[in-house]
N, C-alpha and C. Protein backbone atom coordinates (compact mmCIF):
# COMPACT_ATOMS: atom_id res chain seq x y z
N UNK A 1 49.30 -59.08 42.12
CA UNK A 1 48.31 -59.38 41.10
C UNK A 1 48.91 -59.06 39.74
N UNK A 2 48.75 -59.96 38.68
CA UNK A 2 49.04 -59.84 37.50
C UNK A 2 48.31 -59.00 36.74
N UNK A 3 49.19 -58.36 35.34
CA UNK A 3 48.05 -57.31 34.08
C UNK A 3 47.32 -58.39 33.95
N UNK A 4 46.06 -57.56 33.16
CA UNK A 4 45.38 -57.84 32.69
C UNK A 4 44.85 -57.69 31.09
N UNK A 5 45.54 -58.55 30.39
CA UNK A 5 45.29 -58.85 29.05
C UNK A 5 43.94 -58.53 28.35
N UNK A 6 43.73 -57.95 27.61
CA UNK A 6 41.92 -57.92 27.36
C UNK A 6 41.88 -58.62 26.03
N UNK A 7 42.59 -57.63 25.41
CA UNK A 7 43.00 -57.89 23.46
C UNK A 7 44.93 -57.60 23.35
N UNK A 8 44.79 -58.07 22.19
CA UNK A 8 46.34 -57.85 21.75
C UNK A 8 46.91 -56.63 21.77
N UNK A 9 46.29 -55.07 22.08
CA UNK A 9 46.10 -54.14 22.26
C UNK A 9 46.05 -53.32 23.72
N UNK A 10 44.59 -53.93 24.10
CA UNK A 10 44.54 -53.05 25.82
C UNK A 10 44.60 -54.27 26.41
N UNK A 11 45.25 -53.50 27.55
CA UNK A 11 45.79 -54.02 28.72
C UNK A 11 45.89 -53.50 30.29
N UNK A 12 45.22 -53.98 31.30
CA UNK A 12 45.30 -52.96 32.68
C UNK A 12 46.36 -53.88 33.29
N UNK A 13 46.96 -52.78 33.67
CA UNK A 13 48.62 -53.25 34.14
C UNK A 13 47.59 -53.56 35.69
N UNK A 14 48.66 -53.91 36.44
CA UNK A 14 48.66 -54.65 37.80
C UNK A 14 48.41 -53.16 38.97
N UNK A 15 48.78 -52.20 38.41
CA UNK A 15 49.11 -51.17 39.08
C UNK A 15 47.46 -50.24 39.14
N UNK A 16 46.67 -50.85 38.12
CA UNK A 16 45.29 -50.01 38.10
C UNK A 16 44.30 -50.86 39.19
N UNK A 17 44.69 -52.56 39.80
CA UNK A 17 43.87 -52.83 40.46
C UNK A 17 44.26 -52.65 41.68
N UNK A 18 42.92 -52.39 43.08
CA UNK A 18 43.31 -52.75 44.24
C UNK A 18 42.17 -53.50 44.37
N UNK A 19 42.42 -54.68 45.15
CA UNK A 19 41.73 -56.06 45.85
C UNK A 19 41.31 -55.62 47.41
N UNK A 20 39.96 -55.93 47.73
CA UNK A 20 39.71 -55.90 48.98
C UNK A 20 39.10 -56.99 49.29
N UNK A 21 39.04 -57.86 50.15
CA UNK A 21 38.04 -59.06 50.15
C UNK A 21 37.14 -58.90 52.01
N UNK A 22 35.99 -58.77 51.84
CA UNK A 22 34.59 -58.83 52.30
C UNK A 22 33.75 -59.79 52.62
N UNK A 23 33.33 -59.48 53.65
CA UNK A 23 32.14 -60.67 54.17
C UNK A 23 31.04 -60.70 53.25
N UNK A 24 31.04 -61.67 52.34
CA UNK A 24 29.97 -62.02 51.42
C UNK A 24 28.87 -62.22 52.61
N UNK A 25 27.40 -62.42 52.32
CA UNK A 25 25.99 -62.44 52.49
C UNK A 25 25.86 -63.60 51.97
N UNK A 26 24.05 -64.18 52.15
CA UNK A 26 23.63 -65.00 51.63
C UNK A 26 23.77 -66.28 52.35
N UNK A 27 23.43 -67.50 51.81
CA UNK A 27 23.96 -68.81 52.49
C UNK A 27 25.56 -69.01 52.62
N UNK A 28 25.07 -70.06 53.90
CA UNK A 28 26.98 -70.53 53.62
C UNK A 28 26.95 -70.91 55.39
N UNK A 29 25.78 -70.92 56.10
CA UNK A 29 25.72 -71.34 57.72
C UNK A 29 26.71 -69.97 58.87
N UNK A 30 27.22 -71.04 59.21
CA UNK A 30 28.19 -70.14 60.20
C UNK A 30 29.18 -69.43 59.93
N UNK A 31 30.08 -70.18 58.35
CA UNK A 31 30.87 -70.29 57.65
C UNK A 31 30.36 -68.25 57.19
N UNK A 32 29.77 -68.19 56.51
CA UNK A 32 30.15 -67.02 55.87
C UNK A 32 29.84 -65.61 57.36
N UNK A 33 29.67 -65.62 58.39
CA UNK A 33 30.03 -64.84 59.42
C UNK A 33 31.89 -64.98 59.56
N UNK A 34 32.63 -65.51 59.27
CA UNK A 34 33.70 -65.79 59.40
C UNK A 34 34.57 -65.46 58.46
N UNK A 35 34.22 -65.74 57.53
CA UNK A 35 35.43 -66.10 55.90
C UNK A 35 35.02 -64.68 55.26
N UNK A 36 36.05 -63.78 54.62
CA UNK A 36 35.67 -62.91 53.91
C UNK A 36 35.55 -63.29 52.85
N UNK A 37 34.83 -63.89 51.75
CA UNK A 37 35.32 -64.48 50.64
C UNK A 37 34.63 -63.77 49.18
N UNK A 38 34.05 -63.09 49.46
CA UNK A 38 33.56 -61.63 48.53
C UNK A 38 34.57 -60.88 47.93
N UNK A 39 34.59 -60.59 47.10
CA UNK A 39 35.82 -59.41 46.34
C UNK A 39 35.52 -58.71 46.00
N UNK A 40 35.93 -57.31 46.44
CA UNK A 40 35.86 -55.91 45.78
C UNK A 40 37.31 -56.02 45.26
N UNK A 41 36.64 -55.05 43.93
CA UNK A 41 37.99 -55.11 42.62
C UNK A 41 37.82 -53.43 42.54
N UNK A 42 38.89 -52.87 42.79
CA UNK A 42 38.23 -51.67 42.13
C UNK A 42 39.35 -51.24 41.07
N UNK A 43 39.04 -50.65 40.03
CA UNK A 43 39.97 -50.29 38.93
C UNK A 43 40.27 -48.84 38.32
N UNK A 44 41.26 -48.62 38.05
CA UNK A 44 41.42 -47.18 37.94
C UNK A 44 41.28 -47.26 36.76
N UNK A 45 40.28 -46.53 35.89
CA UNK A 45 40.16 -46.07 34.56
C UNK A 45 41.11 -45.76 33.76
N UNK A 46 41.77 -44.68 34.44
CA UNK A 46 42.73 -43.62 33.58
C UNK A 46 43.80 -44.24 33.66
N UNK A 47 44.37 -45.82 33.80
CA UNK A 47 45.29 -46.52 33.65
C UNK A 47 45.69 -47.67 32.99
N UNK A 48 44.13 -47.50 32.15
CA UNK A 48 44.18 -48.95 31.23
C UNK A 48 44.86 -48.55 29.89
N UNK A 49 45.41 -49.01 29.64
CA UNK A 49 46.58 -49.39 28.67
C UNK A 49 45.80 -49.61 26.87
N UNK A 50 46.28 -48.59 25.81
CA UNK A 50 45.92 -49.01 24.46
C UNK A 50 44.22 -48.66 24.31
N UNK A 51 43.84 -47.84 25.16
CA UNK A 51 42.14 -47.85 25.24
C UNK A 51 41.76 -46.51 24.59
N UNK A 52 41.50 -46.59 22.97
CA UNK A 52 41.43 -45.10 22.40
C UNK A 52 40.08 -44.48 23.57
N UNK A 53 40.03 -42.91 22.82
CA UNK A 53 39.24 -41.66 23.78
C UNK A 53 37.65 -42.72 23.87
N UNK A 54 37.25 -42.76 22.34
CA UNK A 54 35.95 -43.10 22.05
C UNK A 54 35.35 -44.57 23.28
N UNK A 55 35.95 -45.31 23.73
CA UNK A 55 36.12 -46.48 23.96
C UNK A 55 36.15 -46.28 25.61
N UNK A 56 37.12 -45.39 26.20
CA UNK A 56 37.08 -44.88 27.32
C UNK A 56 35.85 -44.32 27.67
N UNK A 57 35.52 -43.47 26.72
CA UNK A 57 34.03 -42.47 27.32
C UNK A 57 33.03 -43.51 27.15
N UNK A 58 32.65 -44.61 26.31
CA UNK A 58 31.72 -45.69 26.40
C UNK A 58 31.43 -46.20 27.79
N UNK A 59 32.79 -47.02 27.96
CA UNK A 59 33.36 -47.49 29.48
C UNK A 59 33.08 -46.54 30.57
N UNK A 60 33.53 -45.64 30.64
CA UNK A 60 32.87 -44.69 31.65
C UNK A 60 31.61 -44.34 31.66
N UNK A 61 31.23 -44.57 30.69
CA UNK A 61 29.36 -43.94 30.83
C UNK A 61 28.75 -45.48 31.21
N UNK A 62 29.53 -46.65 30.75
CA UNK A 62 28.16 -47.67 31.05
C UNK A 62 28.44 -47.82 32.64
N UNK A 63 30.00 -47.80 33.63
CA UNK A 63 29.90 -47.89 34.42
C UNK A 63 30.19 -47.07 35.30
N UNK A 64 29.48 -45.51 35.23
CA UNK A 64 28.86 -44.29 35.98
C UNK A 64 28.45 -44.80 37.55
N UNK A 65 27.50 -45.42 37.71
CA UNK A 65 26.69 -45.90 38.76
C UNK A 65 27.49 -46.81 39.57
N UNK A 66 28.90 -47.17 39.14
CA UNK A 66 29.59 -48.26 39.95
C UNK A 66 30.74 -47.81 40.15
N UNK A 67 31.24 -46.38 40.57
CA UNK A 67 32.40 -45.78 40.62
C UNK A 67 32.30 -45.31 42.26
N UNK A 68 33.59 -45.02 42.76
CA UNK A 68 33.35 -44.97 44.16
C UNK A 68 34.09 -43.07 43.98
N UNK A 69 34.14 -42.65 44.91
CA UNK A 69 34.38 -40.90 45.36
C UNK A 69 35.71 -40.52 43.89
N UNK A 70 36.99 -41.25 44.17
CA UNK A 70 37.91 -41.31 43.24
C UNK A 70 37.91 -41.52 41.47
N UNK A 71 36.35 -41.70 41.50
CA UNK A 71 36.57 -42.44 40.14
C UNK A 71 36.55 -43.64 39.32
N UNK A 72 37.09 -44.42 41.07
CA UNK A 72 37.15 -46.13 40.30
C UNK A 72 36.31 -46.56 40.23
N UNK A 73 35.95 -47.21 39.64
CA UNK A 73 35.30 -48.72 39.07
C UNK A 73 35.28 -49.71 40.53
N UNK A 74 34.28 -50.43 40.89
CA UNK A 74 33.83 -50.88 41.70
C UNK A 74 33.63 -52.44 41.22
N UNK A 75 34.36 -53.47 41.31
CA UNK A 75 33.69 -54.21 40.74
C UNK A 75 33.41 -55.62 41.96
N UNK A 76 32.44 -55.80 41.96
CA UNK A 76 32.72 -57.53 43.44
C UNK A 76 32.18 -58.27 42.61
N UNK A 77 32.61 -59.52 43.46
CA UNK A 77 31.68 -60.85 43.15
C UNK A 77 31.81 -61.75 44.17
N UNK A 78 30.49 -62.43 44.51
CA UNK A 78 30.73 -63.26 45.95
C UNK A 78 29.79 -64.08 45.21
N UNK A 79 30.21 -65.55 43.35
CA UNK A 79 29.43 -66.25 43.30
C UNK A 79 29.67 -67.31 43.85
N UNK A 80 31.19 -67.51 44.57
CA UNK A 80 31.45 -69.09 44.58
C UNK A 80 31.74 -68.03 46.37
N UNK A 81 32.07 -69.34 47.32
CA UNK A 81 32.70 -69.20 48.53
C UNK A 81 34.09 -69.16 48.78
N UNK A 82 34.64 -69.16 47.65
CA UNK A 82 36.60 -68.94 47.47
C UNK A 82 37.09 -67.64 46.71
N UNK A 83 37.59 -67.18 47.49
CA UNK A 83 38.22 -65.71 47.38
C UNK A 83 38.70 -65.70 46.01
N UNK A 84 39.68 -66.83 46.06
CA UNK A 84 40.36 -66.57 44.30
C UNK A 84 39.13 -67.00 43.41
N UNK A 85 38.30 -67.90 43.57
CA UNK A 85 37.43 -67.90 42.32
C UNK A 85 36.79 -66.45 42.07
N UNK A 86 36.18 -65.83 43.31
CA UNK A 86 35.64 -65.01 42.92
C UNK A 86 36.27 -63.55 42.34
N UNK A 87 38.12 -63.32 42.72
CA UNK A 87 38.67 -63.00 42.32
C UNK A 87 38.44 -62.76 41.07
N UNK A 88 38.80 -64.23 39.95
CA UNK A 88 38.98 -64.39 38.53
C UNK A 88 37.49 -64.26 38.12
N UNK A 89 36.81 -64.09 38.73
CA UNK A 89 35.39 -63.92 38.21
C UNK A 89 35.44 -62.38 37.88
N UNK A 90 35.37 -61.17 39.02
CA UNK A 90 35.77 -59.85 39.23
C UNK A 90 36.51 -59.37 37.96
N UNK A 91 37.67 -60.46 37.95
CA UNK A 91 38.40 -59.48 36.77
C UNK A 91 38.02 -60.09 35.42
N UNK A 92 37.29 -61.55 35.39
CA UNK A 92 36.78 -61.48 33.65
C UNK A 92 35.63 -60.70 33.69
N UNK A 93 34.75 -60.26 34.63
CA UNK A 93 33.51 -58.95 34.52
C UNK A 93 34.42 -57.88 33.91
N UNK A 94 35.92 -57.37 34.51
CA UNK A 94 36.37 -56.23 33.70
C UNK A 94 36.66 -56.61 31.93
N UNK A 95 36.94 -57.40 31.87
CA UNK A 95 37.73 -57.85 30.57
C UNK A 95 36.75 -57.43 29.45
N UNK A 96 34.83 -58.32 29.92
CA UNK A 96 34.23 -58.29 29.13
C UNK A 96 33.91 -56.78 29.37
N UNK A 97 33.53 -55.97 29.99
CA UNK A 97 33.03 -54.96 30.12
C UNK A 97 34.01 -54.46 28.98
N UNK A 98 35.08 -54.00 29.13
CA UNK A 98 36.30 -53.55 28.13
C UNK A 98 36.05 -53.65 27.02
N UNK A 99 36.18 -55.10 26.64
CA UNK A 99 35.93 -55.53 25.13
C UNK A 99 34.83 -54.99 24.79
N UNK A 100 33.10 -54.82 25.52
CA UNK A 100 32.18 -54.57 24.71
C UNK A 100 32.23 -53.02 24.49
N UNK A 101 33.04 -51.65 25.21
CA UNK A 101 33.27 -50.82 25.21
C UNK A 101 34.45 -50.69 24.03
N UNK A 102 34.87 -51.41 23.89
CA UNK A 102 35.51 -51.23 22.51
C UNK A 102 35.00 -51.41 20.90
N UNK A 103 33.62 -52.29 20.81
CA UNK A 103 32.82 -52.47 20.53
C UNK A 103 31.73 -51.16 20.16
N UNK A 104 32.43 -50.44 18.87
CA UNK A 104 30.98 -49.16 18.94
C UNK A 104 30.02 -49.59 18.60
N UNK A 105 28.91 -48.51 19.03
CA UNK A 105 27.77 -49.17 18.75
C UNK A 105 27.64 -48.83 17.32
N UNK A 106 26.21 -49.37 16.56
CA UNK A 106 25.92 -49.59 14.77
C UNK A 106 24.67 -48.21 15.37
N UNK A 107 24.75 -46.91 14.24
CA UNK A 107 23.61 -46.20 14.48
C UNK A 107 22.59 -46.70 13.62
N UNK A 108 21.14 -45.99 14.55
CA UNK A 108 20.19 -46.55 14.24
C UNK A 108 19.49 -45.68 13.16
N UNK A 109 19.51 -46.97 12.12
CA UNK A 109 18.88 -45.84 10.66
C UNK A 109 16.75 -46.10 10.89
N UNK A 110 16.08 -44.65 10.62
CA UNK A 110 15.45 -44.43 10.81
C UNK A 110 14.80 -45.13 9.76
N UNK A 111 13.80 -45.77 9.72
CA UNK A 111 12.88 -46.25 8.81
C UNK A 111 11.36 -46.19 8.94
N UNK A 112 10.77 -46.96 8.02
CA UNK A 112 8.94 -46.83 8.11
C UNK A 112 8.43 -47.94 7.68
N UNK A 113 7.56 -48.00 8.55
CA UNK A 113 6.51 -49.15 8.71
C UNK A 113 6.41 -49.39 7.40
N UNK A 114 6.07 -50.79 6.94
CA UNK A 114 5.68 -51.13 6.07
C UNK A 114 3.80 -51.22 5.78
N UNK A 115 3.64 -51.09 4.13
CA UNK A 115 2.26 -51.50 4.28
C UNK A 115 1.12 -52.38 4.87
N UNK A 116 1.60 -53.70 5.11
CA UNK A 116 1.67 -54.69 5.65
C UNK A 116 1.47 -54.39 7.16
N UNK A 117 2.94 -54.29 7.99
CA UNK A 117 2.27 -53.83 8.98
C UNK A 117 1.60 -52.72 9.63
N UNK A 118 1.16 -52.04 8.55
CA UNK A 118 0.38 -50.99 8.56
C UNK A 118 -0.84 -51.36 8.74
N UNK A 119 -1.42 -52.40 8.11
CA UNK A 119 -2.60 -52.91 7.53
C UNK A 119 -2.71 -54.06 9.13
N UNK A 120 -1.88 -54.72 9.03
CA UNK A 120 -2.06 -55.89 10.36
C UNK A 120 -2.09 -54.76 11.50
N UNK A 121 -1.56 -53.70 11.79
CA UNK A 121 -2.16 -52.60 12.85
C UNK A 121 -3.63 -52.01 12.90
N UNK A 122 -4.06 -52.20 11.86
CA UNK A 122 -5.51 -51.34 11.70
C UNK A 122 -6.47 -52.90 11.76
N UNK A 123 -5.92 -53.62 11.41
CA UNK A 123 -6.87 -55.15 11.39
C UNK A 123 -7.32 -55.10 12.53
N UNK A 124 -6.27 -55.51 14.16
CA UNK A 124 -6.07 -55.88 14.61
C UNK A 124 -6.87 -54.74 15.77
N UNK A 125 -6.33 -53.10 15.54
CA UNK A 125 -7.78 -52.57 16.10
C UNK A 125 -9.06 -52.44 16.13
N UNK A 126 -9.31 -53.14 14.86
CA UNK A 126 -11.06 -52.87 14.40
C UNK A 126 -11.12 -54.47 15.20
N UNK A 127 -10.14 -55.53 15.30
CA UNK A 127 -10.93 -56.85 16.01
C UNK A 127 -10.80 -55.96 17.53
N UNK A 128 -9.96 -55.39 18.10
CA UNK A 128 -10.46 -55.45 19.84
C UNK A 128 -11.53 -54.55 19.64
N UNK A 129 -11.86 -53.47 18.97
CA UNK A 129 -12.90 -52.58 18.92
C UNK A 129 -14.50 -53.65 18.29
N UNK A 130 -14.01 -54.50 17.96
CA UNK A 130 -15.31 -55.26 17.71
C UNK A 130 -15.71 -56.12 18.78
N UNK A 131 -15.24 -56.53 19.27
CA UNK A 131 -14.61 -57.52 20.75
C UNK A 131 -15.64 -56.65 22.02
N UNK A 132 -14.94 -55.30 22.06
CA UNK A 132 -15.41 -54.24 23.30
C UNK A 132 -16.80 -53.80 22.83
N UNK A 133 -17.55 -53.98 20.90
CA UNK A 133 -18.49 -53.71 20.74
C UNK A 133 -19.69 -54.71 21.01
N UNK A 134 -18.99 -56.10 21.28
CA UNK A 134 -19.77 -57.42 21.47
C UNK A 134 -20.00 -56.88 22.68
N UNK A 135 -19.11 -56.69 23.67
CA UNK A 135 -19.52 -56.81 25.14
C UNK A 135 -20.66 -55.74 26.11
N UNK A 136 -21.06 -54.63 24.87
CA UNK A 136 -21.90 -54.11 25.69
C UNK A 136 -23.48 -54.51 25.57
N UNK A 137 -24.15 -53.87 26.73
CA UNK A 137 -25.44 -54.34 26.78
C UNK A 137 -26.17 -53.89 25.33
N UNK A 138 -27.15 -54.73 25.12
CA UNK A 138 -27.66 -55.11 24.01
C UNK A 138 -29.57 -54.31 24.82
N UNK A 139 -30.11 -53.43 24.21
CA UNK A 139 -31.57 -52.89 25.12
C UNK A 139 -32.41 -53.57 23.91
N UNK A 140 -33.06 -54.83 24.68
CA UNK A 140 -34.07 -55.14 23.97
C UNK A 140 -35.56 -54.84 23.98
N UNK A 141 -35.90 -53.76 24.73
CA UNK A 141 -36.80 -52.97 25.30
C UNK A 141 -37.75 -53.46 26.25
């Protein structure tokens, strides 16, 4: 298996993936009892290439939940019924994952409601509170 190029920068050499291929699920008749054509990708973190600290700890926190005993990265895909498609599928899921982990996030500046929708909030309770005041019984003695 070939690196993997992300940016002009990072790069996961050949040596961070191992390939397993699996009996995909789902349709496919008799055919998918037979054909393994599912891919597990799994990737070693601590081997990707050009990936500052900040960018790593992103990457590791978004994919926490998809790491197996070792650490790696877990990645399958069983969308098509051909091993190599789903292959190149597996590893552009890593690429983008990468890139958006390189990607910091913008912090969130705290602000305040405007008058406006201050005013369309209080409108808008006095109509359901007028609404729930229509609907009760009316004692006409």
């Amino acid at each position: 298996m070939d690196a993997l190029q992300v940016t002009a920068a990072v790069t996961v050499p050949a040596q961070a993936f191992q390939v397993k291929a699996v009996r995909a699920g789902g349709p496919g008749g008799q055919n998918v009892n037979k054909v393994a054509s599912k891919v597990e990708l799994r990737v070693d973190l601590d081997l990707i290439e050009g990936l500052d600290a900040g960018s790593l700890e992103r990457l590791k926190a978004k994919v926490a939940n998809q790491t197996d005993a070792d650490g790696r990265w877990i990645v399958t895909s069983s969308r098509t019924r051909d091993q190599i498609t789903n292959l190149e599928d597996a590893r552009t899921k890593v690429a983008h994952a990468i890139e958006a982990a390189l990607r910091a996030p913008v912090p969130r500046r705290a602000t305040r409601p405007t008058r406006s929708s201050k005013a369309r909030r209080v409108d808008g309770k006095k109509r359901d509170g007028a609404v729930k005041k229509a609907r009760s019984r009316k004692d006409w003695d």
